[in-house]
N, C-alpha and C. Protein backbone atom coordinates (compact mmCIF):
# COMPACT_ATOMS: atom_id res chain seq x y z
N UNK A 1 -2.53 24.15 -16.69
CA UNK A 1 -2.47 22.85 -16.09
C UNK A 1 -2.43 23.05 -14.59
N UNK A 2 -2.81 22.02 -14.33
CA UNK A 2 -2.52 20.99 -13.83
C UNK A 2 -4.26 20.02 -14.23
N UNK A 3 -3.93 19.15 -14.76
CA UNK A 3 -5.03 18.38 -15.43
C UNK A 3 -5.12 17.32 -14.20
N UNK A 4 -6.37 16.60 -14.00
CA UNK A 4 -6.71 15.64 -12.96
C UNK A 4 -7.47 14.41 -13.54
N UNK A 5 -7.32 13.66 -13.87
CA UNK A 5 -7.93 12.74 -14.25
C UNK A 5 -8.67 11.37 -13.03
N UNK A 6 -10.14 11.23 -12.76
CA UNK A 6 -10.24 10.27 -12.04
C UNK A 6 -10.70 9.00 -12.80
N UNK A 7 -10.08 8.16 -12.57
CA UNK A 7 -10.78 6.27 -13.34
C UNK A 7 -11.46 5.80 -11.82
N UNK A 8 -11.90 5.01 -12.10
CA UNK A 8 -12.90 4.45 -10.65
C UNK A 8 -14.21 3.61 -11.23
N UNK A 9 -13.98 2.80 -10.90
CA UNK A 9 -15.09 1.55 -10.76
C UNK A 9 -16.06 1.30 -11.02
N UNK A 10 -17.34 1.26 -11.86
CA UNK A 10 -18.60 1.55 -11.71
C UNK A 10 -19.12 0.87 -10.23
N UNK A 11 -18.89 0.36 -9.64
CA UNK A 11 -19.18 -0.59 -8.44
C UNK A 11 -19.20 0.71 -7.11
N UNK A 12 -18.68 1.40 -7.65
CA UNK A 12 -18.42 2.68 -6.63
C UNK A 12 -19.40 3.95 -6.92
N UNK A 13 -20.55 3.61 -7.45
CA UNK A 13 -20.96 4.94 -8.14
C UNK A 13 -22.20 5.04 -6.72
N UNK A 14 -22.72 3.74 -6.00
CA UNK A 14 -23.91 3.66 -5.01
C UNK A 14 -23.04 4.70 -3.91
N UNK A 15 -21.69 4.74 -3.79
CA UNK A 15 -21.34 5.08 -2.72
C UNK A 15 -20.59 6.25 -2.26
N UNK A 16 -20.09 6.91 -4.04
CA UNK A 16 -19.25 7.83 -3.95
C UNK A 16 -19.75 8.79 -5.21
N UNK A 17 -19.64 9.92 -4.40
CA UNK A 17 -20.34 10.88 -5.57
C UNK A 17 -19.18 11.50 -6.37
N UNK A 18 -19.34 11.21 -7.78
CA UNK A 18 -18.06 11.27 -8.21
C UNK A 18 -17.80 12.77 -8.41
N UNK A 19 -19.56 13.16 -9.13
CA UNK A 19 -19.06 14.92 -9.37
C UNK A 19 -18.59 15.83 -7.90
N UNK A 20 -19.18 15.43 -6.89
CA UNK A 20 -18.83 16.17 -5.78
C UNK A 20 -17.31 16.02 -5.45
N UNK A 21 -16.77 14.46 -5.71
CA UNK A 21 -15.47 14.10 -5.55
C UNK A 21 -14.27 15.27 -6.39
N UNK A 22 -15.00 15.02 -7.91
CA UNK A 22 -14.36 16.25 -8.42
C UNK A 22 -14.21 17.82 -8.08
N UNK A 23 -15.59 18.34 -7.96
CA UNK A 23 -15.26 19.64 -6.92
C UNK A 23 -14.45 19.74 -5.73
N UNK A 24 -14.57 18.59 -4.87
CA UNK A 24 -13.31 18.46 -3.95
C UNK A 24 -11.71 18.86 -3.94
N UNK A 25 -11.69 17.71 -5.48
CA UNK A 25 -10.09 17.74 -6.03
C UNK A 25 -10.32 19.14 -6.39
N UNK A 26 -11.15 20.17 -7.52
CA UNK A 26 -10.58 21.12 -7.61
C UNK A 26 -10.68 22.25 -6.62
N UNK A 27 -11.05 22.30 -6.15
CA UNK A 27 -11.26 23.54 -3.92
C UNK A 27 -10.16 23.17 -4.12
N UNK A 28 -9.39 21.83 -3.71
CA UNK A 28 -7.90 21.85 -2.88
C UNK A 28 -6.93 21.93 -4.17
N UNK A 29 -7.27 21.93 -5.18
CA UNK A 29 -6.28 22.52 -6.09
C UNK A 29 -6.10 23.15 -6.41
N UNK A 30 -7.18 24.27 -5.95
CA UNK A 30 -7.18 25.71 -6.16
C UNK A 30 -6.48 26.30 -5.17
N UNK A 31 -6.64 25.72 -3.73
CA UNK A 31 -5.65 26.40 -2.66
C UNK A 31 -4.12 26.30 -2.65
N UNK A 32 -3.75 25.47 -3.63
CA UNK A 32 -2.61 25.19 -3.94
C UNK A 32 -1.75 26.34 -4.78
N UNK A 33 -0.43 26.68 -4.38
CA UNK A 33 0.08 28.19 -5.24
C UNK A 33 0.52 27.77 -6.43
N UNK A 34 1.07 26.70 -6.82
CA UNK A 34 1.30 25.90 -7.85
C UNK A 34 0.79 26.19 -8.99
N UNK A 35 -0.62 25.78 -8.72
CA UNK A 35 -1.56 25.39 -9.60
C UNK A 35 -2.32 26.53 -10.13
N UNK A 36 -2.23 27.68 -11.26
CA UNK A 36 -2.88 28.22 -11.79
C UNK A 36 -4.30 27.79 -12.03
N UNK A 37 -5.32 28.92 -11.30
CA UNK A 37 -6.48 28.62 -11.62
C UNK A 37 -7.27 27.96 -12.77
N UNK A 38 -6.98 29.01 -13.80
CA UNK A 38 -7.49 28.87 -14.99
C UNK A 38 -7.18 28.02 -15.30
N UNK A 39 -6.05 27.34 -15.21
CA UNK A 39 -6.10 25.45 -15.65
C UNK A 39 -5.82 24.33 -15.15
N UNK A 40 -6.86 24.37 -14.44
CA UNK A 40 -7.30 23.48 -13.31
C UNK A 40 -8.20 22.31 -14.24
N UNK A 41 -8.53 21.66 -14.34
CA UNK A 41 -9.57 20.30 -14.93
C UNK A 41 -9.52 18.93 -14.25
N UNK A 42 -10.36 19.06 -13.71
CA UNK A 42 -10.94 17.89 -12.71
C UNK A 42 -11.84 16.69 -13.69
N UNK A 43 -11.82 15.48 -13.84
CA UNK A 43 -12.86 14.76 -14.71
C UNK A 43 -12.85 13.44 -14.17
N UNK A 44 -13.53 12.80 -14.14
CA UNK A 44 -13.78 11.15 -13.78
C UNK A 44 -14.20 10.77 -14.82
N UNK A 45 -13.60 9.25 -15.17
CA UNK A 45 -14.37 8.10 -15.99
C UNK A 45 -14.51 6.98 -15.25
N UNK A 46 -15.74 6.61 -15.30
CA UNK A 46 -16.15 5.19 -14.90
C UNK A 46 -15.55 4.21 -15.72
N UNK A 47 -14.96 3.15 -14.93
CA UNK A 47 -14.84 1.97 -16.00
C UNK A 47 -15.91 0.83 -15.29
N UNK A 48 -16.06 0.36 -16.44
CA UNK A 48 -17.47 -0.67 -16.28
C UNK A 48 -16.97 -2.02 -16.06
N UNK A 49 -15.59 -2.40 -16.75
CA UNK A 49 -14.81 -3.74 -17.50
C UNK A 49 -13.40 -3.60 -16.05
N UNK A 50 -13.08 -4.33 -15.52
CA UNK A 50 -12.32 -4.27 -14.54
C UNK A 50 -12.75 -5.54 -13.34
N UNK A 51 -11.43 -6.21 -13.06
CA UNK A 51 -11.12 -7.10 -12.34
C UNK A 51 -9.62 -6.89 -11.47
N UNK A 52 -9.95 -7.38 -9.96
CA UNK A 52 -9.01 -6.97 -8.97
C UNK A 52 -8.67 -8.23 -8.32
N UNK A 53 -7.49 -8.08 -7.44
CA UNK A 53 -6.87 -9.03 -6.63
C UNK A 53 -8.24 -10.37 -6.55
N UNK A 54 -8.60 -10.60 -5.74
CA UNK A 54 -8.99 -12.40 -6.25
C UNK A 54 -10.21 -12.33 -6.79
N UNK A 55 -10.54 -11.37 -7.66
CA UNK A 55 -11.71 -11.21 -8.61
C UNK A 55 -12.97 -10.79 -7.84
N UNK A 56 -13.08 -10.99 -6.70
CA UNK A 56 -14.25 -10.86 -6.12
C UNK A 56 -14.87 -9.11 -6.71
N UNK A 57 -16.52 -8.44 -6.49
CA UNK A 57 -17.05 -7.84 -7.70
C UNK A 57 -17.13 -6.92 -6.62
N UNK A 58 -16.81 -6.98 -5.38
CA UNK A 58 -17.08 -6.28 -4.15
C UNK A 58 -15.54 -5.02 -4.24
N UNK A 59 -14.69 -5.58 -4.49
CA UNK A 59 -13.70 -4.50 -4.73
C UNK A 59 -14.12 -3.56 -5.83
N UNK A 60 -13.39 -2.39 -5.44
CA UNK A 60 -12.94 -1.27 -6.19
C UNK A 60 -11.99 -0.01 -5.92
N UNK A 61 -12.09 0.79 -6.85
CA UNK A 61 -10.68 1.24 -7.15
C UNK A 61 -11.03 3.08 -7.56
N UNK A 62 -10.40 3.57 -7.28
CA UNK A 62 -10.16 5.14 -7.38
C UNK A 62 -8.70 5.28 -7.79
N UNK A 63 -8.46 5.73 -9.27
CA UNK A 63 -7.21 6.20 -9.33
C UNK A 63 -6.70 7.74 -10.40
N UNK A 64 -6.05 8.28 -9.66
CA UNK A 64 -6.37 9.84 -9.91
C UNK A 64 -4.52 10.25 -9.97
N UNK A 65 -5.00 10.74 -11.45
CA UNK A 65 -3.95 10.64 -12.55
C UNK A 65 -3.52 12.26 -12.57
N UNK A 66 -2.53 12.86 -12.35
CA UNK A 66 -2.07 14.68 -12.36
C UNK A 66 -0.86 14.62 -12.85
N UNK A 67 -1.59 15.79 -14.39
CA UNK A 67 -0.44 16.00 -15.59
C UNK A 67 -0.30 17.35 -15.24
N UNK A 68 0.81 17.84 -15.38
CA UNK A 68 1.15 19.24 -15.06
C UNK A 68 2.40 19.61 -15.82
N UNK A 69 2.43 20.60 -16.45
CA UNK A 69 3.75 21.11 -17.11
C UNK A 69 4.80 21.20 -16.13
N UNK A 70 5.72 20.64 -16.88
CA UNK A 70 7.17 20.54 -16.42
C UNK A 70 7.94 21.58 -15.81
N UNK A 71 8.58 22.08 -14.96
CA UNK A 71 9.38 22.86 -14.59
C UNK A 71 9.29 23.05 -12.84
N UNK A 72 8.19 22.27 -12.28
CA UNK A 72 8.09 22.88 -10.56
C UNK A 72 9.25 21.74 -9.75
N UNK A 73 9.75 22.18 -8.73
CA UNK A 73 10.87 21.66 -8.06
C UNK A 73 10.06 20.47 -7.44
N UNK A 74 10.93 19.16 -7.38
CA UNK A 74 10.34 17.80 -6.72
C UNK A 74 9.41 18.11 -5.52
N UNK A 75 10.37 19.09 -4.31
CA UNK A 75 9.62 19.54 -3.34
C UNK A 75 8.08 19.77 -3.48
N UNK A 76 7.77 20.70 -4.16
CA UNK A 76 6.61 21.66 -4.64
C UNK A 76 5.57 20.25 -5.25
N UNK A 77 6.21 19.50 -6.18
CA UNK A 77 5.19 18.40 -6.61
C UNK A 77 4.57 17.46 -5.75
N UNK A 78 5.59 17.26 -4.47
CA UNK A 78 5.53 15.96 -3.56
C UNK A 78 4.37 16.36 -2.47
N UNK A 79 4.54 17.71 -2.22
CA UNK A 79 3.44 18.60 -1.20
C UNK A 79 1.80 18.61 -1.64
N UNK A 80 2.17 19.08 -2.91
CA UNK A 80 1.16 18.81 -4.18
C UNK A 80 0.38 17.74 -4.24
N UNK A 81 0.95 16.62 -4.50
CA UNK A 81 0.32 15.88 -4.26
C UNK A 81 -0.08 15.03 -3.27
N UNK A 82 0.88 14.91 -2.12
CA UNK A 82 0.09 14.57 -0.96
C UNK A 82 -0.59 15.20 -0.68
N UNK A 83 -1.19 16.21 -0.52
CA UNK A 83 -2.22 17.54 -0.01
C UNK A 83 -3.35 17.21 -0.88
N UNK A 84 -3.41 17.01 -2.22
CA UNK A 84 -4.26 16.58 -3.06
C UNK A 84 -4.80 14.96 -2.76
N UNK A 85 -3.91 13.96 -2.58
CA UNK A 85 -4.28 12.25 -2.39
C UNK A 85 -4.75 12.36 -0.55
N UNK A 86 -4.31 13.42 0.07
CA UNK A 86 -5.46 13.41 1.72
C UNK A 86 -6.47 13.62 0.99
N UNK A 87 -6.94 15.05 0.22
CA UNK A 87 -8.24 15.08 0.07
C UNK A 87 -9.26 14.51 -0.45
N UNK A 88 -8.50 13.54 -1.00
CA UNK A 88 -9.19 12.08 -1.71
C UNK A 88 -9.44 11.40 -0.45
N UNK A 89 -8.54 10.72 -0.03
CA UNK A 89 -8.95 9.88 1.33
C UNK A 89 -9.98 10.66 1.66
N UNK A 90 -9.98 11.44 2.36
CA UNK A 90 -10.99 12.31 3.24
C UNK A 90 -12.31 12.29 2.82
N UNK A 91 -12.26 12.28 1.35
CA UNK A 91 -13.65 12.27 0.42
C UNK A 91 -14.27 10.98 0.81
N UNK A 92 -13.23 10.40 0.66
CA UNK A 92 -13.69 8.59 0.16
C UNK A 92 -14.05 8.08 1.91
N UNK A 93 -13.79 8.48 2.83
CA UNK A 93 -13.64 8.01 4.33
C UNK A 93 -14.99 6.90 4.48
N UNK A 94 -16.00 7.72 3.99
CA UNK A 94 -17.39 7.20 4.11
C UNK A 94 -17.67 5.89 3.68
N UNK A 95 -17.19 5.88 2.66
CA UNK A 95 -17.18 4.47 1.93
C UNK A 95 -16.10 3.44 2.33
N UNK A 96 -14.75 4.12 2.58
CA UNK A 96 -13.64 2.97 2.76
C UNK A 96 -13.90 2.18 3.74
N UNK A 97 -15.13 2.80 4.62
CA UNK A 97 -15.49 2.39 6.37
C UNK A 97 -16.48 0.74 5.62
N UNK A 98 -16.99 0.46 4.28
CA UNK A 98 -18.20 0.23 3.94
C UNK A 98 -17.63 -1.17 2.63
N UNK A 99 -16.79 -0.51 2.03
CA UNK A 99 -16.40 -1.26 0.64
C UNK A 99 -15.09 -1.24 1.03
N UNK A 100 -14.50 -2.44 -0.25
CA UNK A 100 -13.32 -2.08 0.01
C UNK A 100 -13.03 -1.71 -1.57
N UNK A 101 -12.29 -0.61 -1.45
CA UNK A 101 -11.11 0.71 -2.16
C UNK A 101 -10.12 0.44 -2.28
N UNK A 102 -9.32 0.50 -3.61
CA UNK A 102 -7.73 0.91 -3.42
C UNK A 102 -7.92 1.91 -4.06
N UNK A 103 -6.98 2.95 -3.51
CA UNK A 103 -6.69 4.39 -3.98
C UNK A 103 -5.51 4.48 -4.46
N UNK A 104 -5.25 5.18 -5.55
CA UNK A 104 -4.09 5.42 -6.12
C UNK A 104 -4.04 6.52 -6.48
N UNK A 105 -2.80 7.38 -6.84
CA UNK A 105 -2.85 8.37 -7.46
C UNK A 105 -1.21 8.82 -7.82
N UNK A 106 -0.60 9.54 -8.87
CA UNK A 106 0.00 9.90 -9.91
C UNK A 106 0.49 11.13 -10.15
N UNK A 107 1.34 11.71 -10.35
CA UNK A 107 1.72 13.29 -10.74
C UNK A 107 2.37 12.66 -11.89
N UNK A 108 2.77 13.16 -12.80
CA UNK A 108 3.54 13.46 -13.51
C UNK A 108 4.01 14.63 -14.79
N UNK A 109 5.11 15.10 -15.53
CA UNK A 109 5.13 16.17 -15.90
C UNK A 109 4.91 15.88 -17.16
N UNK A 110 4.10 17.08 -17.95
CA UNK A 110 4.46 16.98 -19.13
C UNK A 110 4.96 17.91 -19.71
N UNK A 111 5.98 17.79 -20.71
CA UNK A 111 7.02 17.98 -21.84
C UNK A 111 6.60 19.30 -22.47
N UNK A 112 6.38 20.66 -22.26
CA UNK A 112 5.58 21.27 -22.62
C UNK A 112 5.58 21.76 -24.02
N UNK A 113 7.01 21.64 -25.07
CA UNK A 113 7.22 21.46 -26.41
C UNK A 113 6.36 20.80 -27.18
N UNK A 114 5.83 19.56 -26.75
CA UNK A 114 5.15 18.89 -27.11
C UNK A 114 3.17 19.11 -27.22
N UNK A 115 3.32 19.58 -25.72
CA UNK A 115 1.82 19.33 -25.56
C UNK A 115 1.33 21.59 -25.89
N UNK A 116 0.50 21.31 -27.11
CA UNK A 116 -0.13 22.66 -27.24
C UNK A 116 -1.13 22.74 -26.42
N UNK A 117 -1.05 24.09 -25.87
CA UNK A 117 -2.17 24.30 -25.17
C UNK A 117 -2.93 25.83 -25.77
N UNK A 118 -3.91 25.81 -26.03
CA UNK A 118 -5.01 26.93 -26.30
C UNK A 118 -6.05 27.39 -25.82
N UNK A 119 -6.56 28.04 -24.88
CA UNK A 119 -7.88 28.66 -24.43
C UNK A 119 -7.98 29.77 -24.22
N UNK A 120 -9.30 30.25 -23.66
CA UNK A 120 -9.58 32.07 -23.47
C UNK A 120 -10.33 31.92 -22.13
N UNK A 121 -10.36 30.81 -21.43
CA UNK A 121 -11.01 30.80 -19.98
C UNK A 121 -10.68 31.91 -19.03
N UNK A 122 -9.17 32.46 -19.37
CA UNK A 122 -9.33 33.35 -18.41
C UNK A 122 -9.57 34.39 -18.50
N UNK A 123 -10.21 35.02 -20.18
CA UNK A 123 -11.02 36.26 -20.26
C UNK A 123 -12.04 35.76 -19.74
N UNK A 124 -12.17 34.85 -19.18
CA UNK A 124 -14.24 34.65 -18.60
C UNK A 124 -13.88 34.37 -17.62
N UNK A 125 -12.98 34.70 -16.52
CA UNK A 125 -12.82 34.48 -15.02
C UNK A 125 -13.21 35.96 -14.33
N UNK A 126 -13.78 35.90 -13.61
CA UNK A 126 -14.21 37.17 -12.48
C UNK A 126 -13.12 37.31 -11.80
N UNK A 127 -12.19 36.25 -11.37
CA UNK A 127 -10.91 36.52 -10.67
C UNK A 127 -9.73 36.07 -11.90
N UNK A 128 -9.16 36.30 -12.68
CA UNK A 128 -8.04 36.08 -13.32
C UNK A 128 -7.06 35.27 -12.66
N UNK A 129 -6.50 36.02 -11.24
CA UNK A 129 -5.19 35.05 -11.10
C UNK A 129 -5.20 33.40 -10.71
């Protein structure tokens, strides 16, 4: 972990490249010490169905959701994710100048008793750590 989830607008797709957006989030989540490489997952879903403050079709929305196993100190999460929600702004600059955006974004932990995790990604990494 640290899992990334983006939701965002279809209204936003003329203006914001979502896959590049995702490579973004994961570069700066990779520079992060936190965040183990190997489980890193960056993803966007468009939503198509969505209505905002006075309905008008001109708004939209970016909101970027980070699940991460439980145990890192408040400090470490709060750095985390501000360092992560700049590099969103920063992405989005182009457009916020153009449309209007609300940005949001989320940490939270998960329970790791609960949630199984299984892969072999990092026998297929050229760099392991």
């Amino acid at each position: 972990m640290p899992h990334f989830h983006i939701e965002y607008s279809a209204n936003l797709e003329p203006a914001v490249d979502m896959g590049a957006l995702c490579e973004a989030i994961r570069a700066e989540a990779a520079q992060i010490d936190t965040f183990p490489m190997a489980g890193i997952r960056v993803r966007a879903t468009r939503v198509d169905h969505y209505s905002m403050a006075d309905g008008h079709p001109k708004h939209g929305f970016i909101d970027l959701s980070v699940r991460l196993r439980e145990g890192r100190p408040a400090d470490v999460k709060l750095d985390a994710i501000t360092r992560i929600f700049a590099r969103l702004k920063r992405f989005v600059e182009p457009a916020l100048a153009v449309q209007s955006i609300a940005l949001s974004a989320e940490m939270r932990d998960i329970d790791a008793a609960l949630s199984p995790k299984f892969g072999n990604i990092r026998d297929h990494l050229e760099d392991p750590a």
